[in-house]
Protein backbone atom coordinates (compact mmCIF):
# COMPACT_ATOMS: atom_id res chain seq x y z
CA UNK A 1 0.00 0.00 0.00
CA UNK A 2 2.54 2.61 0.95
CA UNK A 3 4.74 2.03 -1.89
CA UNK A 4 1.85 2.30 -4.34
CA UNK A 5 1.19 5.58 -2.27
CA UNK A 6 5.00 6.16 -2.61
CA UNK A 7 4.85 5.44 -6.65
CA UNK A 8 1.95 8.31 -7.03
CA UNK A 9 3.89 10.77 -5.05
CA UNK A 10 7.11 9.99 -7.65
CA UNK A 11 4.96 10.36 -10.45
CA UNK A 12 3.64 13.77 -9.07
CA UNK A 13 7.44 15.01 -9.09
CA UNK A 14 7.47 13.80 -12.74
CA UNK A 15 4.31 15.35 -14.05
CA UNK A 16 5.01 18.72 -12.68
CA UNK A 17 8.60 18.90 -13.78
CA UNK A 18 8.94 16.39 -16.64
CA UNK A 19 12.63 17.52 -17.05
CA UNK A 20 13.36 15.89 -13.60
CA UNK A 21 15.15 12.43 -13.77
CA UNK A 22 13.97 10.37 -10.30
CA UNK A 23 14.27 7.14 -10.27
CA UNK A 24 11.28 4.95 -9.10
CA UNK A 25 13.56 2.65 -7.48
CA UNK A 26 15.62 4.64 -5.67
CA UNK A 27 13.68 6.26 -3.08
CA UNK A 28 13.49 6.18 1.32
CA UNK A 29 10.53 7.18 3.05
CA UNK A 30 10.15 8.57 6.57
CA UNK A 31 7.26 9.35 8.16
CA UNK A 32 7.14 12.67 9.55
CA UNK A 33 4.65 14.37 12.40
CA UNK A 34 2.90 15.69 9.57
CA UNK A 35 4.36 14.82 6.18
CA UNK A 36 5.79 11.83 4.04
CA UNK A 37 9.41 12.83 3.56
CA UNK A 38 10.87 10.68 0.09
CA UNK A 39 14.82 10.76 -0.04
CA UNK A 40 14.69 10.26 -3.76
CA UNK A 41 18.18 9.28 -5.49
CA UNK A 42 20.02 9.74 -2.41
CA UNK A 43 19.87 13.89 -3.36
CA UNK A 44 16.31 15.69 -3.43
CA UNK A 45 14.26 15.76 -0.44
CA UNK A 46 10.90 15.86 -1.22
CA UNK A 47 7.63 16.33 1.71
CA UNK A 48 4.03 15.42 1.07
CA UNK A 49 1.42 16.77 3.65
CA UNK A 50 -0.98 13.78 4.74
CA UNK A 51 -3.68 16.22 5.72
CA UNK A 52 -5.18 19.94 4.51
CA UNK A 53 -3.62 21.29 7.41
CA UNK A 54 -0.25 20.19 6.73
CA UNK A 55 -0.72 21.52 3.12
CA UNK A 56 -1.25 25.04 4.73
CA UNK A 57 1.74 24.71 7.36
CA UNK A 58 3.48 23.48 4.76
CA UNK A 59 3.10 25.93 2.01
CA UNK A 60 3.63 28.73 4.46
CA UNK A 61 6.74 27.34 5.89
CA UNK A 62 7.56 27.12 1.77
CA UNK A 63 7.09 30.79 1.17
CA UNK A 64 9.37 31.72 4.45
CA UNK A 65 12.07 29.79 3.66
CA UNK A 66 12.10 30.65 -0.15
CA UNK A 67 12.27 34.47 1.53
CA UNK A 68 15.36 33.13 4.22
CA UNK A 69 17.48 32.21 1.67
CA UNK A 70 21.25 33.68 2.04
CA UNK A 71 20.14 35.48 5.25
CA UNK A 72 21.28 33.02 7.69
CA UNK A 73 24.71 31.80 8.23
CA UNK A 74 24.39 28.54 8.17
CA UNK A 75 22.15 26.23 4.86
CA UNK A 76 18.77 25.74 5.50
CA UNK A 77 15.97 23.97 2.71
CA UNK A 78 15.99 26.00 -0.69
CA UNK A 79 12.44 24.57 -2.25
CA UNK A 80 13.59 24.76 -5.89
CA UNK A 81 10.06 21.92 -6.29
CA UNK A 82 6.90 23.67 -5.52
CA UNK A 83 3.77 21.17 -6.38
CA UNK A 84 0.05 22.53 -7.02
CA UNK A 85 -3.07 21.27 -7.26
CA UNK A 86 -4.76 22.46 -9.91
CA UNK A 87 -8.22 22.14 -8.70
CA UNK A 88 -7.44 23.28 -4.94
CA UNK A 89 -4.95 25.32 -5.40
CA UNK A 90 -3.22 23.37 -2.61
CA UNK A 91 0.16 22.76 -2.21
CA UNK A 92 0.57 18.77 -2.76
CA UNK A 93 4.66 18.78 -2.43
CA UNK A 94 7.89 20.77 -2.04
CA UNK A 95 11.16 19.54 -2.61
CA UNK A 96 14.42 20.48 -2.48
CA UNK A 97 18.19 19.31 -2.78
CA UNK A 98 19.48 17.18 0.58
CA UNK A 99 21.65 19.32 2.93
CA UNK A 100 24.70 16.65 4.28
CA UNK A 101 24.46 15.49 7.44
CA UNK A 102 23.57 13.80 10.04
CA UNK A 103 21.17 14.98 13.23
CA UNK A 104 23.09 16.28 15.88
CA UNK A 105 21.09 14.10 18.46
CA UNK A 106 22.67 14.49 22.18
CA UNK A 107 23.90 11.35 22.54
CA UNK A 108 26.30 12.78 19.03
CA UNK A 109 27.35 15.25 20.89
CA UNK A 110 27.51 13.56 24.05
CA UNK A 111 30.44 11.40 22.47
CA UNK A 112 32.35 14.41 21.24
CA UNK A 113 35.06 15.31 23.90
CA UNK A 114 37.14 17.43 21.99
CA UNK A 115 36.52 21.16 23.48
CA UNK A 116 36.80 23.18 20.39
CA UNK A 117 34.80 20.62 18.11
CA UNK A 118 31.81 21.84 20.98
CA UNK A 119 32.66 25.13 21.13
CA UNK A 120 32.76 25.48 17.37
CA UNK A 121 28.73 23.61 17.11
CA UNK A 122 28.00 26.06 20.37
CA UNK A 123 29.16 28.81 18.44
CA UNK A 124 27.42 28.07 15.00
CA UNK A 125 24.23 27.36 16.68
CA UNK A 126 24.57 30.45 18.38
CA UNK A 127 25.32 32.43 15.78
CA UNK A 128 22.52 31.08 13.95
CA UNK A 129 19.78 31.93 16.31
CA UNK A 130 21.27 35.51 16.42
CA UNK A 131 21.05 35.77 12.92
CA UNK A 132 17.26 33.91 12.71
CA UNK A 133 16.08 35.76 15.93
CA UNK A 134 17.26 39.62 14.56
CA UNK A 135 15.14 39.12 10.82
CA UNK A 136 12.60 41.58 10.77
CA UNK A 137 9.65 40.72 10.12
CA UNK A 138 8.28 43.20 7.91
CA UNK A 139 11.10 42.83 5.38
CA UNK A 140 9.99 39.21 4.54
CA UNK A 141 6.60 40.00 2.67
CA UNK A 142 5.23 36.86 4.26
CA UNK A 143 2.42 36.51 6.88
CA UNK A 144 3.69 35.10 9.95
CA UNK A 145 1.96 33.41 13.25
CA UNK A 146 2.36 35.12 16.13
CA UNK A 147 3.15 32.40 18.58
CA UNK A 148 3.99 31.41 22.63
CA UNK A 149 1.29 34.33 23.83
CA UNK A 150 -0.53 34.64 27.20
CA UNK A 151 -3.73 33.28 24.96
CA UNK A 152 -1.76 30.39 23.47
CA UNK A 153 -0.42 29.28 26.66
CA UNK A 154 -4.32 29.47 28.54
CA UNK A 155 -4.88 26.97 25.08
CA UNK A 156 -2.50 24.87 25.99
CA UNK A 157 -4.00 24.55 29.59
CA UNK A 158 -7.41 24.07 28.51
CA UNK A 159 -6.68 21.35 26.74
CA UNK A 160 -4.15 19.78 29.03
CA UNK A 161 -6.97 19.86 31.46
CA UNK A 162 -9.87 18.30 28.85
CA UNK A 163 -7.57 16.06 26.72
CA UNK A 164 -4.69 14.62 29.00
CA UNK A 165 -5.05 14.99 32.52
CA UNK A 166 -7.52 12.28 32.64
CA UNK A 167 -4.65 9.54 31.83
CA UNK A 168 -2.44 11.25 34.33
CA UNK A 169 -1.90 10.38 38.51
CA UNK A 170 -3.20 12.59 40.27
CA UNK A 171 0.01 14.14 42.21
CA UNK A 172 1.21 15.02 38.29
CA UNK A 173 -1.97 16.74 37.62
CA UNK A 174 -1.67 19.08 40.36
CA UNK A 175 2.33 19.40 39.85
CA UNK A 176 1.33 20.74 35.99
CA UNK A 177 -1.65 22.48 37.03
CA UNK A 178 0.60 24.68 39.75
CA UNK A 179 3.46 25.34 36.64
CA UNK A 180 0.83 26.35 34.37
CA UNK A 181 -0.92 29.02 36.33
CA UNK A 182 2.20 30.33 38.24
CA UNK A 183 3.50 30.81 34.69
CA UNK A 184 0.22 32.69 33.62
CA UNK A 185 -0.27 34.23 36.21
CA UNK A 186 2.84 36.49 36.09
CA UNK A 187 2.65 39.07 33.06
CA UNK A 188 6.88 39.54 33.12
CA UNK A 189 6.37 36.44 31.25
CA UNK A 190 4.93 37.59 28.35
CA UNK A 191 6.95 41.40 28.07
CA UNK A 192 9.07 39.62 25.59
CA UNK A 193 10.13 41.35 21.86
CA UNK A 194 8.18 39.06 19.61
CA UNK A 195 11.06 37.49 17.26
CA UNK A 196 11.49 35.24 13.75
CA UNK A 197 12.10 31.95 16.15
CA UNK A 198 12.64 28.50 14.50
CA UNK A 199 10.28 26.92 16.71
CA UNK A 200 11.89 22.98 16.39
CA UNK A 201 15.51 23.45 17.20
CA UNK A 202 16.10 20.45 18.53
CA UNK A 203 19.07 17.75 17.49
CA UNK A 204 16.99 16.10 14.87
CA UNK A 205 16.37 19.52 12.96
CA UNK A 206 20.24 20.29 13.33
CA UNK A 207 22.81 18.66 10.95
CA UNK A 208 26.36 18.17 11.48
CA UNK A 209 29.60 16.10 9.70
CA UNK A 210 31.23 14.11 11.78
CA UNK A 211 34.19 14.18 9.92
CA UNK A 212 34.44 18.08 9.72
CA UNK A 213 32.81 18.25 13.27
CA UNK A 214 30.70 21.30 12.19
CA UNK A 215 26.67 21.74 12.01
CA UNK A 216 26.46 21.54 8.16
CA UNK A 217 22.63 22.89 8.24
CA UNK A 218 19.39 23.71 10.06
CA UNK A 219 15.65 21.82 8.67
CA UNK A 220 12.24 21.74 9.40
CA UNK A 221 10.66 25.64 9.82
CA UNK A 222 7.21 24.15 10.14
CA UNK A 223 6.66 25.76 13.41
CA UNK A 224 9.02 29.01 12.45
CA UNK A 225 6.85 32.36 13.27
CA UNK A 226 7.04 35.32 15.48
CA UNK A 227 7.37 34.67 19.33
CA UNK A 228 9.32 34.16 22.19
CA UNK A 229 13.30 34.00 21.49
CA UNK A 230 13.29 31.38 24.73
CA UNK A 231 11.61 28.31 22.74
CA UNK A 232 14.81 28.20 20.82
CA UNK A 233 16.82 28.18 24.10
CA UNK A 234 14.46 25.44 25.52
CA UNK A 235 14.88 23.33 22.90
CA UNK A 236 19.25 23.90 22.46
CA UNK A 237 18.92 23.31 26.71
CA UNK A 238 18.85 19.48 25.81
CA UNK A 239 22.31 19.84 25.07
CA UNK A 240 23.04 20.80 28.31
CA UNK A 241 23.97 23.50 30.78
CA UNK A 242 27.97 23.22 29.84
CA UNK A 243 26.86 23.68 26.03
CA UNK A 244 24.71 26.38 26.74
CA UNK A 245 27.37 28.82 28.66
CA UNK A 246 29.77 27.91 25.89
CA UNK A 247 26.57 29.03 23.41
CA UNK A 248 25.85 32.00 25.37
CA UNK A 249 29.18 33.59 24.54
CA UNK A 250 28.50 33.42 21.16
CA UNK A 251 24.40 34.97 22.17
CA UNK A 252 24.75 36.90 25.56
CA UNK A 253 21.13 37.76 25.36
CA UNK A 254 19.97 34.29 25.73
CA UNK A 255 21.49 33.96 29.31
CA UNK A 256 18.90 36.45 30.52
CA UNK A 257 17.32 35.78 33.75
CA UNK A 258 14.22 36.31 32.38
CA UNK A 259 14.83 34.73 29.24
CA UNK A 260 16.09 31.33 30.37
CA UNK A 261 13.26 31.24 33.33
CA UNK A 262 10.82 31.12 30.18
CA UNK A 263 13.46 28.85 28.85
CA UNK A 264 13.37 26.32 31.65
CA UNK A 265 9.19 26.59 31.71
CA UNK A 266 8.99 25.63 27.78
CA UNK A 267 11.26 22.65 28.36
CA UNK A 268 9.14 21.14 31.07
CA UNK A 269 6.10 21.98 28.83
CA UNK A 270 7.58 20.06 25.74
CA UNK A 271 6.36 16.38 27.01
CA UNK A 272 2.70 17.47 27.23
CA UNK A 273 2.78 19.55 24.31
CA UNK A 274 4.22 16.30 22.81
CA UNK A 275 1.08 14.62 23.63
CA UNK A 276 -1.27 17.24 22.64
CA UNK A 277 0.53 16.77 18.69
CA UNK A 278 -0.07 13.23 19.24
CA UNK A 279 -3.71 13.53 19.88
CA UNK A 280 -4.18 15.58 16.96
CA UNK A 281 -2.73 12.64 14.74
CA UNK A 282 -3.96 9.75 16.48
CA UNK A 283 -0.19 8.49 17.15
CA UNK A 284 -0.72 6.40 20.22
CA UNK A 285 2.55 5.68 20.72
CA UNK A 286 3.90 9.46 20.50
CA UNK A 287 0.67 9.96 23.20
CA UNK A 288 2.21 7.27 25.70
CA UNK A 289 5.45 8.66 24.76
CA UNK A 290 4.55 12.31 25.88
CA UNK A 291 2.60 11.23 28.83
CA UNK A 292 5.09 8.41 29.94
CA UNK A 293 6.65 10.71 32.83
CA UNK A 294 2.99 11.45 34.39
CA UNK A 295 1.50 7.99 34.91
């Protein structure tokens, strides 16, 4: 079934750019949170949306990166592929040539012990969140989201409340219930600057060559928007606090008080935001996965 499904996609590429050689047999799927991502010939990178929604996140993420391009110092996707439906005027695909690399998952960077290999990723990484976080916004000519609000977070804790704290003990319930309206409940929270944020930065959006020991590029602006600079610090925290100061010499404005508070608030969020994703695509297994530390 899913190669058939697979098959159709590669004939998609063909139809809409006949002038493109891929190769039927040559082809690796992975299924994303929201997409069908097809390595085709080892080169292009191609993502299908499995829903309407995805089409929309999809094609807006398309339009902002297309506008990103050789404003950030480090590669990120170029979609060169754009497919349309006719009909729907939906975006079906985007594509675009493989950055090298593998993710920069913690336990890879766990098992580097050479000082200025880390220093070098801290400083790229750094460097790039400078760069992503000081974009304005009004020289993009895109529409962004604005994101990680008071009224976002009081979302987030509705649902929490109606969706998942039914399959969670009752000590954890009242543990997340204290977090989340401490953490509404003082407005110092949310006198951030609004910023271009990546939204995702975590080790499997963040490339690397082991050989080089550099980050080679930065994927997967599906959740990139306006917000709070201190989701992107949440999410490069999993490195830990030794990466992070060497990070923050590269980015002094990260090591804010304020900013890493928020900081250390989003990262304790991510589980049950994890679960709240999963309930949205009926992944039970990314739902036990989310909730696992709360039964």
């Amino acid at each position: 079934m899913q190669v058939d499904k697979t098959v159709a996609q590669i004939q998609q590429i063909r139809d809409a750019y006949p002038d493109l050689t891929v190769e039927v047999e040559d082809w690796q799927l992975t299924r994303g949170q929201f997409n069908d991502v097809l390595l085709v010939d080892g080169a292009l990178v191609f993502r299908f949306p499995r829903s309407a929604r995805a089409a929309t996140i999809l094609q807006a993420e398309t339009a902002l990166l297309q506008t990103l391009q050789d404003r950030l110092p480090l590669p990120i996707p170029d979609p060169i592929y754009v497919g349309v439906d006719r009909q729907s005027d939906q975006l079906t695909f985007m594509g675009y040539r493989l950055i090298p690399g593998r993710p920069l998952k913690l336990a890879e960077l766990a098992a580097i012990h050479d000082v200025s290999s880390r220093q070098r990723f801290a400083v790229q990484l750094a460097n790039f969140l400078r760069a992503l976080h000081s974009v304005a916004a009004d020289e993009l000519g895109v529409s962004l989201p604005v994101n990680d609000g008071r009224d976002a977070w009081e979302q987030t804790y509705d649902r929490l409340q109606t969706e998942v704290f039914g399959s969670m003990r009752p000590d954890a319930r009242h543990a997340v219930a204290r977090d989340f309206e401490a953490f509404l409940a003082d407005s110092s929270h949310f006198a951030y600057h609004p910023v271009l944020r990546h939204g995702d930065f975590g080790g499997s959006n963040i490339l690397y060559d082991a050989t080089a020991q550099e980050v080679t590029g930065v994927i997967d602006f599906g959740s990139t928007g306006l917000g709070d600079p201190a989701v992107d610090l949440a999410a490069l925290s999993w490195y830990g606090e030794p990466f992070l100061a060497q990070c923050f010499t590269a980015y002094p404005e990260l090591a804010a008080p304020a900013v890493q508070e928020r900081a250390r608030f989003y990262r304790r969020a991510h589980a049950l935001q994890q679960a709240l994703w999963a309930l949205e695509t009926g992944d039970e297994a990314e739902f036990a996965d989310g909730i696992a530390g709360y039964v």
